[in-house]
Protein backbone atom coordinates (compact mmCIF):
# COMPACT_ATOMS: atom_id res chain seq x y z
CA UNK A 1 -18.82 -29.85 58.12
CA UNK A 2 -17.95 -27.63 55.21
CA UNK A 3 -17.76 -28.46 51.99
CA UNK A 4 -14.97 -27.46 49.77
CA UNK A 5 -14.63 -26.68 46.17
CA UNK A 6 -12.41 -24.73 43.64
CA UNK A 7 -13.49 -22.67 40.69
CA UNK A 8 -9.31 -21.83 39.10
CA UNK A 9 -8.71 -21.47 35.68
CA UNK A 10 -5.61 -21.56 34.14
CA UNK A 11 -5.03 -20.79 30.10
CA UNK A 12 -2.02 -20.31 27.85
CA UNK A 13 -3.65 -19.05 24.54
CA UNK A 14 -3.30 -15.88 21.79
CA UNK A 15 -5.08 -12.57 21.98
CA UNK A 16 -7.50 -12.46 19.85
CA UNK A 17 -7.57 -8.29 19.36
CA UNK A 18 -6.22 -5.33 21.53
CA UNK A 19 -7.23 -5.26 25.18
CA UNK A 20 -10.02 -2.51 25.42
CA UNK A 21 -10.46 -0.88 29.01
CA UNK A 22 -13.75 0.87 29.98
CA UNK A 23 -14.52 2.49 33.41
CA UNK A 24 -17.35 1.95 35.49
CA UNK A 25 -19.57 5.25 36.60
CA UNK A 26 -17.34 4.72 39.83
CA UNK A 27 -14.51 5.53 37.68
CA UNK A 28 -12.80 1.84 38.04
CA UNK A 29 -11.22 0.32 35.33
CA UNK A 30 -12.08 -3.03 33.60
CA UNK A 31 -10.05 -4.40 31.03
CA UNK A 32 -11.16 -6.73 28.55
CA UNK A 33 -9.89 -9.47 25.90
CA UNK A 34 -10.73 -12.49 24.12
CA UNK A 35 -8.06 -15.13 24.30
CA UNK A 36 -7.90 -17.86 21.79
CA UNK A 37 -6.51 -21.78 23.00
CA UNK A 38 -5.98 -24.60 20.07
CA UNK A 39 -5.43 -28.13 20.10
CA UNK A 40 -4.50 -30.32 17.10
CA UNK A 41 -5.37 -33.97 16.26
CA UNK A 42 -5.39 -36.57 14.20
CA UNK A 43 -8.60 -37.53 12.71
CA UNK A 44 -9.40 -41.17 13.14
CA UNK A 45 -11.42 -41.06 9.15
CA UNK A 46 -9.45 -39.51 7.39
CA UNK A 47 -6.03 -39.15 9.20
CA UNK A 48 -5.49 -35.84 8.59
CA UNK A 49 -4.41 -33.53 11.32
CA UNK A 50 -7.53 -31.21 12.45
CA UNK A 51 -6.86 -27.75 14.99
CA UNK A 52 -9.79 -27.04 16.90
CA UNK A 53 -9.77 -23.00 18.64
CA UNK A 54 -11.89 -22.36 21.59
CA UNK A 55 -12.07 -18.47 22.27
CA UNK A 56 -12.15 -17.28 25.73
CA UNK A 57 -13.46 -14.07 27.06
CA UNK A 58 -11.20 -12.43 29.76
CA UNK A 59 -11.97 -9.58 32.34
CA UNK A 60 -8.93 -7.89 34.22
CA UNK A 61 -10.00 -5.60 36.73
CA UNK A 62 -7.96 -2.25 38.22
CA UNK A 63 -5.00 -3.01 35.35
CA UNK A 64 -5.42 -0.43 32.70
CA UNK A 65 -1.47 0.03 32.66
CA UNK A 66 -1.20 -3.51 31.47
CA UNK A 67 -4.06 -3.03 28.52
CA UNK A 68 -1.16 -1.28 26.02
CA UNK A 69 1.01 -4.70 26.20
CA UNK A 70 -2.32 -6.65 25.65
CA UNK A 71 -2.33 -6.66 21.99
CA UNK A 72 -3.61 -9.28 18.86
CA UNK A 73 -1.72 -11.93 18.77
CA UNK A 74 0.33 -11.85 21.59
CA UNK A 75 0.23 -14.92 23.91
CA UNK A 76 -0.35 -14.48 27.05
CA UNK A 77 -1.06 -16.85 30.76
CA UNK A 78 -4.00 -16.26 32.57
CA UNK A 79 -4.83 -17.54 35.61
CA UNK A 80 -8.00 -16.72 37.62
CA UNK A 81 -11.62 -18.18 38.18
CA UNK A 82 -15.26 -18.23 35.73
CA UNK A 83 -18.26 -16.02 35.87
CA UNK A 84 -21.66 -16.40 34.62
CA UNK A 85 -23.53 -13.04 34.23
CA UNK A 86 -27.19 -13.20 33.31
CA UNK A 87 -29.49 -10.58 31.70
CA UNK A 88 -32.37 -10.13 29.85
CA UNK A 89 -32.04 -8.55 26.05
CA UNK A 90 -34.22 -5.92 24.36
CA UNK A 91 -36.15 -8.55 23.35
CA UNK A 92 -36.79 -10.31 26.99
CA UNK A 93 -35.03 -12.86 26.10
CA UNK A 94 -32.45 -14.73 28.84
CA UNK A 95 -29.03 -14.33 27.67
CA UNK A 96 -25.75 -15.62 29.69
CA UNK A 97 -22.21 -15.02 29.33
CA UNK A 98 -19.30 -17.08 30.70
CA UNK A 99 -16.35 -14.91 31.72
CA UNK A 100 -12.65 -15.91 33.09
CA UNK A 101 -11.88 -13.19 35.98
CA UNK A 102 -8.11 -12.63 35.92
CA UNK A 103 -6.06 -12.46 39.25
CA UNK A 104 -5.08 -9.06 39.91
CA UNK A 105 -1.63 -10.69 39.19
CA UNK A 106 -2.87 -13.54 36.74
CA UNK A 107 -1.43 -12.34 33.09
CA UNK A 108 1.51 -12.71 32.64
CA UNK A 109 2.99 -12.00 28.70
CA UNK A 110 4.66 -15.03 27.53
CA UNK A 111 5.60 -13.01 24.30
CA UNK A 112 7.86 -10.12 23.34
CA UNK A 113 7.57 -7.27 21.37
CA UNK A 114 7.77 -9.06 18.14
CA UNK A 115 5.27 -11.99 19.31
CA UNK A 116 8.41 -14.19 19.60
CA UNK A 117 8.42 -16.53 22.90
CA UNK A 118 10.48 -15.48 26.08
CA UNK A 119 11.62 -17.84 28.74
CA UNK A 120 10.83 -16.42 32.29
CA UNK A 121 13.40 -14.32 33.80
CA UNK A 122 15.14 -15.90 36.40
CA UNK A 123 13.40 -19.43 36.22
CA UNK A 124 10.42 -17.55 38.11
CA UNK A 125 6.71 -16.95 37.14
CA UNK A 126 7.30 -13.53 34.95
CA UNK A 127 8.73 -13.15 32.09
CA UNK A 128 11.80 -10.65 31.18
CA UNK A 129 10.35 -6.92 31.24
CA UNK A 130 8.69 -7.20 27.93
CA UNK A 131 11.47 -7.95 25.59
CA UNK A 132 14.09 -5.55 27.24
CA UNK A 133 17.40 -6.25 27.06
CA UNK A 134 18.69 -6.99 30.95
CA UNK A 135 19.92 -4.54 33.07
CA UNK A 136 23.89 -4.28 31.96
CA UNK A 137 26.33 -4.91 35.43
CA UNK A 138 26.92 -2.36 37.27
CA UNK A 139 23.70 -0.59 36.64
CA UNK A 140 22.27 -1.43 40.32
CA UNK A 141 19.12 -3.16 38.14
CA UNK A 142 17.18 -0.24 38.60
CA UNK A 143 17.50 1.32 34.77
CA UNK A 144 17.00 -1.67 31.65
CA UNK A 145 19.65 -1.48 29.31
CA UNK A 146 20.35 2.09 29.35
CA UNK A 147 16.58 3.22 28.37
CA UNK A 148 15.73 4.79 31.76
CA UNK A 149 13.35 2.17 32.31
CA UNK A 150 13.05 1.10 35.66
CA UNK A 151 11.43 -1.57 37.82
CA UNK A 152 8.46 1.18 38.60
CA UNK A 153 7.65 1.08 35.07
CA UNK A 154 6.61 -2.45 34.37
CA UNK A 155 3.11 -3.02 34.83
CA UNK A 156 3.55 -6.12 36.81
């Protein structure tokens, strides 16, 4: 009988700096973040509220159109699954790094162009086309507002 298991991560945090994308010698793209999470509580001494950050680091592969929208302090959804990688330093010393691998359509931006919060378009899983006004009637939906921007464009 097989045995199953699940290795899923899901995270609603900040961007801690601008998305950097590097390309392997196969000329693939990787895109990479750190991604910040917080929770607050009350200390049970002194009764003060305390925030404690954990920082994430986040690997999005084949998306370098989506690394420009990735930017500090934007907050962001990922969903996807963790990665240890293990190497050996200059030094021979053992060194590990735990990684969250992002779906190929596991970011989603939760926050517009001014960092301010959007509600997902449509009561669905993505959020309006990043800060956008919507399509005015009559426009067929293909152009946003007016700007020429059309459904092609968005990098998701």
């Amino acid at each position: 009988m097989a045995s199953r298991s699940l290795n899923k991560v899901m995270l609603i945090g900040h961007l801690g700096k601008d998305a950097e994308t590097r390309y392997t010698q196969s000329g693939t793209s990787v895109t990479s973040f750190t991604l910040a999470t917080s929770r607050r509580y009350k200390n049970q001494q002194t009764g003060e509220w305390q925030e404690d950050t954990e920082w994430h680091d986040i690997v999005l592969w084949r998306a370098e159109n989506l690394a420009t929208y990735l930017q500090k302090g934007k907050q962001v959804y990922v969903e996807g699954r963790l990665q240890t990688r293990s190497w050996e330093d200059q030094s021979g010393n053992k060194r590990y790094r735990t990684e969250v691998i992002a779906d190929p359509f596991g970011v989603i931006l939760l926050s517009g162009r001014d960092g301010a919060s959007e509600a997902p378009a449509g009561g669905g899983t993505r959020p309006a086309a990043q800060g956008r006004p919507a399509a005015a009637s009559g426009s067929g939906g293909d152009d946003f507002g007016g700007q020429g921007i059309t459904d092609d464009d968005v990098p998701f």
